[in-house]
N, C-alpha and C. Protein backbone atom coordinates (compact mmCIF):
# COMPACT_ATOMS: atom_id res chain seq x y z
N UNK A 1 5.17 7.94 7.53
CA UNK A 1 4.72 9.19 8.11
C UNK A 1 4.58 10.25 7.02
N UNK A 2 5.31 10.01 5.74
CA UNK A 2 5.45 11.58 4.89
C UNK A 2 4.06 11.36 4.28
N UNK A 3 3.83 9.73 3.54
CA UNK A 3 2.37 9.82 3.43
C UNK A 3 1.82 10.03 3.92
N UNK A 4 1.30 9.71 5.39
CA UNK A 4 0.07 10.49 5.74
C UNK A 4 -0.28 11.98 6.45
N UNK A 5 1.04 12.24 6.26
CA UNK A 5 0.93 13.80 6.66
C UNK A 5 0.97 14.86 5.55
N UNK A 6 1.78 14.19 4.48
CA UNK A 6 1.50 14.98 2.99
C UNK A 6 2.42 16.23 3.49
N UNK A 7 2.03 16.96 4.31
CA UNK A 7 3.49 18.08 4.36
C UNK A 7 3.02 18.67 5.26
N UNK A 8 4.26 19.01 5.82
CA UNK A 8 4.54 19.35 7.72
C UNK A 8 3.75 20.67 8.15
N UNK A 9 3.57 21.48 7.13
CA UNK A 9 3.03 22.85 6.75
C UNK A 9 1.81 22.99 7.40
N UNK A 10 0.53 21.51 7.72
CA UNK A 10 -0.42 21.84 7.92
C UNK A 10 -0.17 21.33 9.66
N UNK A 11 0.69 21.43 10.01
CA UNK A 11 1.36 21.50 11.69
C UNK A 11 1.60 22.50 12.20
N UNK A 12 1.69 23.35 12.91
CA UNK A 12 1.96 24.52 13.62
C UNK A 12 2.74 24.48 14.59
N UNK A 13 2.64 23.09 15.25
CA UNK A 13 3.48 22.88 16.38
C UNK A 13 3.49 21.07 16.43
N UNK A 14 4.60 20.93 17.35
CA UNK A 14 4.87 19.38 17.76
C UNK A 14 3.97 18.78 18.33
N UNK A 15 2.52 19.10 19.25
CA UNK A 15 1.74 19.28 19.82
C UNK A 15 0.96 19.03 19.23
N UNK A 16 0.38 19.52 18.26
CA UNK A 16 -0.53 19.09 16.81
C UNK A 16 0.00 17.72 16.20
N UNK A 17 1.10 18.05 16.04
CA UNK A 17 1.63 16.38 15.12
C UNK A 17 1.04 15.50 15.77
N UNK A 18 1.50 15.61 17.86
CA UNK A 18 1.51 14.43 18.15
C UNK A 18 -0.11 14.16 18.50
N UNK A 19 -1.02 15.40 18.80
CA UNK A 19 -2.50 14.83 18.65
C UNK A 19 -2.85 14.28 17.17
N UNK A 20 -1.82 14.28 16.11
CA UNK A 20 -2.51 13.86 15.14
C UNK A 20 -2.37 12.79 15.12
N UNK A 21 -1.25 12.18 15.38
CA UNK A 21 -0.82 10.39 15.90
C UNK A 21 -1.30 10.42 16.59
N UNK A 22 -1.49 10.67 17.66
CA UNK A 22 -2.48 9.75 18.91
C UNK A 22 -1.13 9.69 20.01
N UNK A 23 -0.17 9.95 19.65
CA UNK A 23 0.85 9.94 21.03
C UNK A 23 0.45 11.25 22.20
N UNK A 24 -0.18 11.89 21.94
CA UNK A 24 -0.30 13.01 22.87
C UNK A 24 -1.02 12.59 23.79
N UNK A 25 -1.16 12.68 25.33
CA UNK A 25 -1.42 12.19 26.25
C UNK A 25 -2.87 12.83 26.79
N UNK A 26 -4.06 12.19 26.94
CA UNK A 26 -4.83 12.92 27.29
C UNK A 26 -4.95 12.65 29.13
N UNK A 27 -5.65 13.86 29.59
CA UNK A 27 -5.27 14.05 30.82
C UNK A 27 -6.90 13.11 31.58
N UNK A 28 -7.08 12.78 32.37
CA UNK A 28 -8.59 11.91 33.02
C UNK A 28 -8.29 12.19 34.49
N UNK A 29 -8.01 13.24 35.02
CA UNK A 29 -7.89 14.17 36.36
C UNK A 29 -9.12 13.97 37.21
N UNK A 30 -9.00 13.72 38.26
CA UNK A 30 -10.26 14.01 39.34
C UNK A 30 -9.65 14.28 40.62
N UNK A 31 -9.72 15.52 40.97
CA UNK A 31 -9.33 16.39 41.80
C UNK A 31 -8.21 16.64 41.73
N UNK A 32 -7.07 16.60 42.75
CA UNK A 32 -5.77 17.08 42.60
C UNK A 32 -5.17 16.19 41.85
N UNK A 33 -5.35 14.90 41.69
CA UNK A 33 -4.09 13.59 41.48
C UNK A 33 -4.01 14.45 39.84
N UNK A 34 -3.15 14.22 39.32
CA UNK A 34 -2.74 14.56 37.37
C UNK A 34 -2.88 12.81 36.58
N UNK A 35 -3.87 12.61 36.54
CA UNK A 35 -3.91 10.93 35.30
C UNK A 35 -3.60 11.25 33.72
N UNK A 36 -2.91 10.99 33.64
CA UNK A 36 -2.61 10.85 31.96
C UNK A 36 -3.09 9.24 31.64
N UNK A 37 -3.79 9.36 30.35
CA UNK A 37 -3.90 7.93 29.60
C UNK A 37 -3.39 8.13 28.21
N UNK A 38 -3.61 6.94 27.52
CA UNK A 38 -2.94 6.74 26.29
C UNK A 38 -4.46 7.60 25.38
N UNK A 39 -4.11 7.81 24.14
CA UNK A 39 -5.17 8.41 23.61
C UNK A 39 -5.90 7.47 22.40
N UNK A 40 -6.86 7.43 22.56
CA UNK A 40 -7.09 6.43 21.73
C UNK A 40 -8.03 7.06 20.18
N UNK A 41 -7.68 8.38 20.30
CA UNK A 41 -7.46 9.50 19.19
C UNK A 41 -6.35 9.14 17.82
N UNK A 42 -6.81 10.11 16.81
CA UNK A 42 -5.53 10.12 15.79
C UNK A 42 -5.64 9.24 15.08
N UNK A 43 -4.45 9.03 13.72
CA UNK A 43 -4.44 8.37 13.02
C UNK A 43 -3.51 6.88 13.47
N UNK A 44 -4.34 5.92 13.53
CA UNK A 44 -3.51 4.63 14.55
C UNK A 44 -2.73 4.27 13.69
N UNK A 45 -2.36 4.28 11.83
CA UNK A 45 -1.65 3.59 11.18
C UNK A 45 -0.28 4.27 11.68
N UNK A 46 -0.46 5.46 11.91
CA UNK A 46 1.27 6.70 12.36
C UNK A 46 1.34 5.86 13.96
N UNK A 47 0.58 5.65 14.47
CA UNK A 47 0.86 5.44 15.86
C UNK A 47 1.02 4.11 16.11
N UNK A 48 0.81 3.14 15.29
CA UNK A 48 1.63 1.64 15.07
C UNK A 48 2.77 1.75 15.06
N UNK A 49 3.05 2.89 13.62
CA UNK A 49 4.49 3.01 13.28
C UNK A 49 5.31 3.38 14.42
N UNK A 50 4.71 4.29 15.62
CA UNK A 50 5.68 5.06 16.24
C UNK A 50 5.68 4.33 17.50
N UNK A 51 4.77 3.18 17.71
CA UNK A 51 4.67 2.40 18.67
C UNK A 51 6.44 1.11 18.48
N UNK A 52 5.70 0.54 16.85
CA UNK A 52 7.14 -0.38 16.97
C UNK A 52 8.45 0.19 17.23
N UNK A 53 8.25 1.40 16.72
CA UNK A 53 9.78 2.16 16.91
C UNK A 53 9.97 2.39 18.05
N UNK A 54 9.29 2.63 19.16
CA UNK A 54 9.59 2.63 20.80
C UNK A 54 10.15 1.26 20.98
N UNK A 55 9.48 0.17 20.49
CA UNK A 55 9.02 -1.13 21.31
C UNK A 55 10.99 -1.63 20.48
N UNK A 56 11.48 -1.48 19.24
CA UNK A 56 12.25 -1.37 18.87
C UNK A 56 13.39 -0.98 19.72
N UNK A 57 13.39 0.13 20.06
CA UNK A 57 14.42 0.59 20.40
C UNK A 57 14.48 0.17 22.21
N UNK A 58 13.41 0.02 22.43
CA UNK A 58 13.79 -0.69 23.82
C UNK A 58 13.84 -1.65 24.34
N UNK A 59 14.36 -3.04 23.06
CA UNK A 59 14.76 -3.62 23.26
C UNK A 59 16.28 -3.90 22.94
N UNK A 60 17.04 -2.72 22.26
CA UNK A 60 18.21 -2.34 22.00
C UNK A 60 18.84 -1.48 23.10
N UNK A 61 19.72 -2.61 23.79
CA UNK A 61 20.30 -2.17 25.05
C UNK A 61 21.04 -0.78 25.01
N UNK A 62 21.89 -0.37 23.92
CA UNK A 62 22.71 0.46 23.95
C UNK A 62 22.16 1.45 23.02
N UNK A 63 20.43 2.31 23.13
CA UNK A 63 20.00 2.44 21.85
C UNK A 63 19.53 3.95 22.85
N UNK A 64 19.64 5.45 22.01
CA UNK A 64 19.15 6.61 22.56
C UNK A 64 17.57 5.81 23.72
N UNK A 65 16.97 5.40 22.60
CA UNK A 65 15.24 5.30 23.78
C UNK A 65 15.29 4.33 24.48
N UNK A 66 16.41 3.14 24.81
CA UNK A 66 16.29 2.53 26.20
C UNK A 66 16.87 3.42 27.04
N UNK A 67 17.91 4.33 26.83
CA UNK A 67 18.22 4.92 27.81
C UNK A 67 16.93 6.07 28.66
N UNK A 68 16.62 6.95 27.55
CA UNK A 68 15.15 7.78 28.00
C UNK A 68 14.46 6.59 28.51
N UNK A 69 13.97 5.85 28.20
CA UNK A 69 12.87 5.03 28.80
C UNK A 69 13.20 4.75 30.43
N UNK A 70 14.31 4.13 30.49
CA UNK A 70 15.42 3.48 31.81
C UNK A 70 15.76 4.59 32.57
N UNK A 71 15.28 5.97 32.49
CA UNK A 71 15.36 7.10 33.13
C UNK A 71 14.18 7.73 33.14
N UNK A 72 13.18 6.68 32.68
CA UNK A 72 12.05 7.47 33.52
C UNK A 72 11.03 6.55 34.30
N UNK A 73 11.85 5.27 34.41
CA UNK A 73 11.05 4.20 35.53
C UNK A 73 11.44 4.62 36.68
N UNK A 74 12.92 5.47 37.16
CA UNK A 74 13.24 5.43 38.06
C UNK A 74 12.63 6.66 39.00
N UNK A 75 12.06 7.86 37.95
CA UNK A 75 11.36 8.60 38.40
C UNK A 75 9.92 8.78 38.88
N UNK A 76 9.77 7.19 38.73
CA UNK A 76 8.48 6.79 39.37
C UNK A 76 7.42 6.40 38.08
N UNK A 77 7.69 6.24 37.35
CA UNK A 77 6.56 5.85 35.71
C UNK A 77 6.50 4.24 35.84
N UNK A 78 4.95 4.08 35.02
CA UNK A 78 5.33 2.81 35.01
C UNK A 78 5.95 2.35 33.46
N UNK A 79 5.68 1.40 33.23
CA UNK A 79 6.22 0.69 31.87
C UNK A 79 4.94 1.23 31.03
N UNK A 80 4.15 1.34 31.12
CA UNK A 80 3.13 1.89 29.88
C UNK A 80 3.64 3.14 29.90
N UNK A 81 3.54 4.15 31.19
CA UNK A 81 3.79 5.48 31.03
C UNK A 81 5.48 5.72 30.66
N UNK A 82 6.42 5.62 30.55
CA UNK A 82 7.57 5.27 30.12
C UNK A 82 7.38 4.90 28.85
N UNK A 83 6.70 3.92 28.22
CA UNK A 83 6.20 4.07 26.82
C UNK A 83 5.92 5.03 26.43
N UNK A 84 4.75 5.67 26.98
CA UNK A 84 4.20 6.78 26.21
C UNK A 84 4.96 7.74 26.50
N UNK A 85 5.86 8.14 27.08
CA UNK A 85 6.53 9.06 27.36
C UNK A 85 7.70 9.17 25.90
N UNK A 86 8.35 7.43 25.39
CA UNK A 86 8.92 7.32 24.47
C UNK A 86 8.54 7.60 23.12
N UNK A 87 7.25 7.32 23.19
CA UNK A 87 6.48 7.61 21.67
C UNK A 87 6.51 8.95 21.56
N UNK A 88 6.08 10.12 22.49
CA UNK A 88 5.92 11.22 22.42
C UNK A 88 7.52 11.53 22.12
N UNK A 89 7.82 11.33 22.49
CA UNK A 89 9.64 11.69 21.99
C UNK A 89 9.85 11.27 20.53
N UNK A 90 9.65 10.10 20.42
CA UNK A 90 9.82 10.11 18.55
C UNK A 90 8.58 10.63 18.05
N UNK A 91 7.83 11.08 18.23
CA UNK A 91 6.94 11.68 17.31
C UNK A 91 7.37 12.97 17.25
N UNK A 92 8.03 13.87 18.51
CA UNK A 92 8.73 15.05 18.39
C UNK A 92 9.83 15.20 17.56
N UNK A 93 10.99 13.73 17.48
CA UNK A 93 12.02 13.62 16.44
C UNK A 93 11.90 13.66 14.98
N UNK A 94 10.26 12.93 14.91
CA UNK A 94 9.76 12.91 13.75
C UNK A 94 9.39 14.81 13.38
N UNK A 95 8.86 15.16 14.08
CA UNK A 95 8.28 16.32 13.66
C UNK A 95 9.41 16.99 13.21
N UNK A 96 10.54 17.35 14.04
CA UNK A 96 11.50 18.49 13.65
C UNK A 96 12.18 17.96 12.44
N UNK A 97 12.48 16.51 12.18
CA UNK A 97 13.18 16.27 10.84
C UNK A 97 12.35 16.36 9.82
N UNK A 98 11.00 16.28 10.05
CA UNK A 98 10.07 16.97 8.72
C UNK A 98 10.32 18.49 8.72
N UNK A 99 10.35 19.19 9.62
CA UNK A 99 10.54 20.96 9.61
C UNK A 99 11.55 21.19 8.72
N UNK A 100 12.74 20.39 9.00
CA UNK A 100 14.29 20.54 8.77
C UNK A 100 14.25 20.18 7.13
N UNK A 101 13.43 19.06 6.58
CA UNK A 101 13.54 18.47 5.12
C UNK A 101 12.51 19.29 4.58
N UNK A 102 11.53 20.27 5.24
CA UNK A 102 10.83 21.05 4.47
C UNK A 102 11.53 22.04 4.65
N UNK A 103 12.18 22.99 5.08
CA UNK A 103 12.76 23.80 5.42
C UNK A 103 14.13 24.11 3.56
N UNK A 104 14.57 22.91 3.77
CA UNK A 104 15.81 23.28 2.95
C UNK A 104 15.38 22.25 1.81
N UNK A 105 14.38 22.05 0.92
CA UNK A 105 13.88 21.76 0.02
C UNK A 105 12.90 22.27 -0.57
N UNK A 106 12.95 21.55 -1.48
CA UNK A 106 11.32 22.37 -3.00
C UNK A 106 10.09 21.81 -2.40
N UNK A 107 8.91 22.20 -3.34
CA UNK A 107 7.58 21.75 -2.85
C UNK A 107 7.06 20.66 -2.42
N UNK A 108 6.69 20.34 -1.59
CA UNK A 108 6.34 18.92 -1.29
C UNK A 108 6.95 18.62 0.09
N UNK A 109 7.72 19.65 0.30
CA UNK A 109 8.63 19.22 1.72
C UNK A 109 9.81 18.04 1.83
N UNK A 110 9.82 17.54 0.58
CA UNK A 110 11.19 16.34 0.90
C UNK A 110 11.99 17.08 -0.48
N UNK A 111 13.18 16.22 0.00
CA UNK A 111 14.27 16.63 -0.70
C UNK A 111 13.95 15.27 -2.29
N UNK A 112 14.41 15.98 -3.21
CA UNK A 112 14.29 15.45 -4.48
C UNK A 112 12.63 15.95 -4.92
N UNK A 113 11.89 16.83 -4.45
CA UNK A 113 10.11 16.61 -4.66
C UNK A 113 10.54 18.09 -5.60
N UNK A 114 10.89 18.32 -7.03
CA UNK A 114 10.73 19.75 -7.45
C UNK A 114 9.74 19.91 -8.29
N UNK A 115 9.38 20.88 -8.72
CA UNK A 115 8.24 21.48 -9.80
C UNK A 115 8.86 20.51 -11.07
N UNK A 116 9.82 20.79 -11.74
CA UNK A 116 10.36 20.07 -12.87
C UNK A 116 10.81 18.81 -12.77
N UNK A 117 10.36 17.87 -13.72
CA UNK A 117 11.08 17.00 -13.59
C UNK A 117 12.40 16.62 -14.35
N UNK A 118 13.17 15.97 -13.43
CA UNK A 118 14.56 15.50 -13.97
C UNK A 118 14.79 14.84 -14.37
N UNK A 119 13.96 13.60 -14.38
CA UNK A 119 14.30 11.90 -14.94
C UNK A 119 14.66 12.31 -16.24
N UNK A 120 15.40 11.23 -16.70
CA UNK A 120 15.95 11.23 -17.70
C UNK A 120 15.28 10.62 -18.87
N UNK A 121 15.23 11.48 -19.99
CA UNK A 121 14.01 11.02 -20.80
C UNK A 121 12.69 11.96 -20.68
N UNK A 122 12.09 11.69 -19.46
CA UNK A 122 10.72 11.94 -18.81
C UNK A 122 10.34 13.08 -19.47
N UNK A 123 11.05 14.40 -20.10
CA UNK A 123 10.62 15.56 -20.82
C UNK A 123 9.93 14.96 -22.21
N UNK A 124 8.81 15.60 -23.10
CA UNK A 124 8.26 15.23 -24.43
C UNK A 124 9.51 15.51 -25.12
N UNK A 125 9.81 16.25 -24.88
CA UNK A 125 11.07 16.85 -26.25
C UNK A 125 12.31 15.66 -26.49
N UNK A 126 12.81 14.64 -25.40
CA UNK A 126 13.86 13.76 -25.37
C UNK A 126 13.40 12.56 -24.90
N UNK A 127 12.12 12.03 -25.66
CA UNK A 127 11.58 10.84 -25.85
C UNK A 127 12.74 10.14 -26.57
N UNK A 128 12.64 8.66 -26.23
CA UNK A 128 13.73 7.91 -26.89
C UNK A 128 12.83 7.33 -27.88
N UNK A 129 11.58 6.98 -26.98
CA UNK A 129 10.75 6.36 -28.11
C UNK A 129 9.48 6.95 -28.51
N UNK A 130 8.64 6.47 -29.71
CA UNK A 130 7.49 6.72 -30.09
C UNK A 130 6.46 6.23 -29.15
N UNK A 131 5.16 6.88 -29.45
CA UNK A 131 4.12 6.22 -28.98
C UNK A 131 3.77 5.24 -29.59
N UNK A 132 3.40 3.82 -28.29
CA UNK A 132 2.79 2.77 -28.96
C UNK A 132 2.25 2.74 -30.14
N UNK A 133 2.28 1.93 -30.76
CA UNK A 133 1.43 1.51 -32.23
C UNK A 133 -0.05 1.22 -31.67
N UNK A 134 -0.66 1.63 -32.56
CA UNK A 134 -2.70 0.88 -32.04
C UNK A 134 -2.21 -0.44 -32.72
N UNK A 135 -3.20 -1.07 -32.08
CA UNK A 135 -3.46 -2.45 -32.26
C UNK A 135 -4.50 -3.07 -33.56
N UNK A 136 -4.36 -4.07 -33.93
CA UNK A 136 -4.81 -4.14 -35.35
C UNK A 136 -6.52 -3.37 -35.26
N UNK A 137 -6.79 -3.16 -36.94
CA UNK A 137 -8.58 -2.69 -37.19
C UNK A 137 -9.12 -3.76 -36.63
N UNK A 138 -10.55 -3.25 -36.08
CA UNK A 138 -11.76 -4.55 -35.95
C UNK A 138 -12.15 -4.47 -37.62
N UNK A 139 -12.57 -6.01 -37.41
CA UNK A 139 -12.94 -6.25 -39.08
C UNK A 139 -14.34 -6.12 -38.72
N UNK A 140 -15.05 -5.92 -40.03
CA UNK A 140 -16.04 -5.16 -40.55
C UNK A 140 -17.27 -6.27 -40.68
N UNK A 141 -16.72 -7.31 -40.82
CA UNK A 141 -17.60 -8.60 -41.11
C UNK A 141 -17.82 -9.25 -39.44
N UNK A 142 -18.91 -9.69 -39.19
CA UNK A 142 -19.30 -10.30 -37.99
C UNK A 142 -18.75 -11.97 -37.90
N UNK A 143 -18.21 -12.05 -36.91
CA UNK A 143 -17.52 -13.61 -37.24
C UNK A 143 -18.39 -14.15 -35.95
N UNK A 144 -18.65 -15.54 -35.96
CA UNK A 144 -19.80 -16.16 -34.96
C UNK A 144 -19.07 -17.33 -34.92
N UNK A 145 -19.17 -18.20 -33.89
CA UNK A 145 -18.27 -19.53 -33.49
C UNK A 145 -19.13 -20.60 -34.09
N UNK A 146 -20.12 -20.74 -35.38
CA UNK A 146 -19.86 -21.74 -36.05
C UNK A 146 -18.55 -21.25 -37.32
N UNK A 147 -18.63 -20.37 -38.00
CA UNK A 147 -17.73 -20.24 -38.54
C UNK A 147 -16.40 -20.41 -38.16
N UNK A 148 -15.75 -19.84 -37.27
CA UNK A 148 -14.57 -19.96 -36.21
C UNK A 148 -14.55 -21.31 -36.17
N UNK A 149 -15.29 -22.42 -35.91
CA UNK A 149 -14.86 -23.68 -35.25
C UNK A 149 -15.83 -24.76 -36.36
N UNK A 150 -14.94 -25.01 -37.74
CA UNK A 150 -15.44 -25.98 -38.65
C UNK A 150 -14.57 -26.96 -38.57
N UNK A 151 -15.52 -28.02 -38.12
CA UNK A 151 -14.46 -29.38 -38.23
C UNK A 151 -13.95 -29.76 -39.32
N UNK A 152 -13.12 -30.45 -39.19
CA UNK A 152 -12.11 -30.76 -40.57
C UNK A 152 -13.18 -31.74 -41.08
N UNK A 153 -12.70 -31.80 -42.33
CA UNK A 153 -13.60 -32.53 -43.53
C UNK A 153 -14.99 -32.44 -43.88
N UNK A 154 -15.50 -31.17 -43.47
CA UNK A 154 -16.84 -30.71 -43.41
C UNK A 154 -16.39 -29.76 -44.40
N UNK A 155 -17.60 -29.65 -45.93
CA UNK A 155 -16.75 -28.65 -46.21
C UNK A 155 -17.30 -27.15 -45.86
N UNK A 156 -17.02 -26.12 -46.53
CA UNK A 156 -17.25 -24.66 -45.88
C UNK A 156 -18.94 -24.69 -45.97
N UNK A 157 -19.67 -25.41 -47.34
CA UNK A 157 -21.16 -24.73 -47.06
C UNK A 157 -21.84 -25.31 -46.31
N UNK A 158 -21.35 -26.46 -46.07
CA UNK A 158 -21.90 -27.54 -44.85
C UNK A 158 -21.57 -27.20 -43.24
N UNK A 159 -20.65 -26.29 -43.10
CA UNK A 159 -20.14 -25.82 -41.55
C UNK A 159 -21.19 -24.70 -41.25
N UNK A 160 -22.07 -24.13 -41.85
CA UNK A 160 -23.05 -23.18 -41.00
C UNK A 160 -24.60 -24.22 -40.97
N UNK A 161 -24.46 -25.09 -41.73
CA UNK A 161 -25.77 -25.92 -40.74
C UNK A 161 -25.61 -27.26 -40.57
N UNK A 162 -26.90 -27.34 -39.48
CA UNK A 162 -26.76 -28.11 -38.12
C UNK A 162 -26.36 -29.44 -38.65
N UNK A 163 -25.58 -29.87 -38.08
CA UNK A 163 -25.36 -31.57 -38.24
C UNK A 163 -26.68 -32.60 -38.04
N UNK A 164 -27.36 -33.38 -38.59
CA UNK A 164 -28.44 -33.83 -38.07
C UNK A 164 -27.83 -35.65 -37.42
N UNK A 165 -28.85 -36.13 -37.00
CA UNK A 165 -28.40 -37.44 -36.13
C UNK A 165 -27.37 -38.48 -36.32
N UNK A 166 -27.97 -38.31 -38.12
CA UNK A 166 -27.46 -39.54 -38.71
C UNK A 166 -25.45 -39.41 -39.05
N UNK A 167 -25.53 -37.74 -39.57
CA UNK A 167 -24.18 -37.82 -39.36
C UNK A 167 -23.11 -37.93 -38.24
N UNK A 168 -24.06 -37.34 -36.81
CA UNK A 168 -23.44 -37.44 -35.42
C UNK A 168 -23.22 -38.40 -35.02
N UNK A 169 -24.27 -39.32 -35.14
CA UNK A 169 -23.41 -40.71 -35.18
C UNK A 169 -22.11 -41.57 -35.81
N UNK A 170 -21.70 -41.31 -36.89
CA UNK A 170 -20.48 -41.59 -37.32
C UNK A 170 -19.16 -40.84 -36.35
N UNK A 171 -19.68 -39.61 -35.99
CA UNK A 171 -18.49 -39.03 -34.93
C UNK A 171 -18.44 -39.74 -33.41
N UNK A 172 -19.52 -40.37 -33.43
CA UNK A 172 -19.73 -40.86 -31.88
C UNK A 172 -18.89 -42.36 -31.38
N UNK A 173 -18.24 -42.25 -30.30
CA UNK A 173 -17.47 -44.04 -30.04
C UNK A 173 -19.30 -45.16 -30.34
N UNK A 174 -18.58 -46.10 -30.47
CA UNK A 174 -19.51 -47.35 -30.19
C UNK A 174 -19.83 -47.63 -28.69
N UNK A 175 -19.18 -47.40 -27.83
CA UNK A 175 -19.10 -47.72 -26.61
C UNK A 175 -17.84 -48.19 -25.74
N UNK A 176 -17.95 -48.55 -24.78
CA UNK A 176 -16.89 -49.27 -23.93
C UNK A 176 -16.33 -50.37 -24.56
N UNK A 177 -14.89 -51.03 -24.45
CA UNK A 177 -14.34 -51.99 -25.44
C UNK A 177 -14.59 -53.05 -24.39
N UNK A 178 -15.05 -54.16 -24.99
CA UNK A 178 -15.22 -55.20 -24.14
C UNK A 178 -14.27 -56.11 -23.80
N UNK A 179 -13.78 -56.33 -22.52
CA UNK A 179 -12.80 -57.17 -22.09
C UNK A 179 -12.91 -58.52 -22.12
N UNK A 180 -12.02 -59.23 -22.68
CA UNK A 180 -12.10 -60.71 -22.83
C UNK A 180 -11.78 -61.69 -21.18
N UNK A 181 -11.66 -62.35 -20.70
CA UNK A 181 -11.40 -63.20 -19.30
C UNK A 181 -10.41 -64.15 -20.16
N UNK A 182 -9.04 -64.18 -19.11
CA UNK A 182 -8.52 -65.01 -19.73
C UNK A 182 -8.33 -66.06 -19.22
């Protein structure tokens, strides 16, 4: 969530957060009845997250959101709406503990995020070490893969031209060895 919200600052309210996840409930009313549906708005990677964390916790018998959840089937919700009723609740938990870690920290809104850094070392002045060495000169002379790759016993003025037939043949097998029948 801190990634993709980057900092709580551009929220105004819990209401905003949760239209920004997609937990906020949109309303599909026709006449008196009140329909809420799921929203299929927002950023869905936050609303995965805040989905398993419902789906999580209500399967943990003795856990804050089975209890909210298990207190609001009885008020007539179904199991989706009881979901969404849960998500909207941790996305609200989420919101105020971002308020709270921007609130009593440096820039960035989390705790440890300051203008200076502290790592150790990490200042120019208390380098332990130098900067890398460069890596060797390019040489000046053009090197080409007959030179690079002279077969042995060829000597050097003979390795830049072409081998002609008669010597390729001495490098070449005779053929397959012929098997005797015994």
């Amino acid at each position: 969530m801190i990634g993709d919200v980057a900092t709580v600052a551009r929220f105004p309210s819990r209401d905003h957060v949760a239209a920004y996840n997609g937990t906020a409930p949109v309303e599909v009313s026709s006449g008196e009845k009140k329909i809420y549906r799921l929203s299929l708005r927002g950023n869905r990677r936050l609303n995965d997250a805040i989905h398993m964390a419902a789906i999580t916790q209500i399967r943990h018998k003795h856990s804050d959101g089975r209890g909210y959840y298990e207190r609001k089937i009885p008020e007539g919700k179904t199991h989706k709406e009881a979901l969404r009723c849960l998500k909207r609740r941790i996305s609200d938990a989420l919101y105020a503990r971002l308020r709270a870690d921007a609130s009593k920290s440096g820039p960035g809104g989390q705790p440890g995020n300051l203008s200076v850094s502290r790592a150790a070392g990490s200042h120019p002045v208390r380098q332990l070490f130098r900067p890398a060495t460069p890596g060797p000169a390019p040489s000046l002379r053009a090197t080409t893969a007959l030179t690079q790759a002279i077969p042995p016993g060829l000597p050097a003025n003979k390795a830049s031209e072409p081998l002609d037939n008669n010597e390729n043949k001495e490098m070449t097998c005779s053929g397959p060895p012929q098997l005797s029948a015994r």
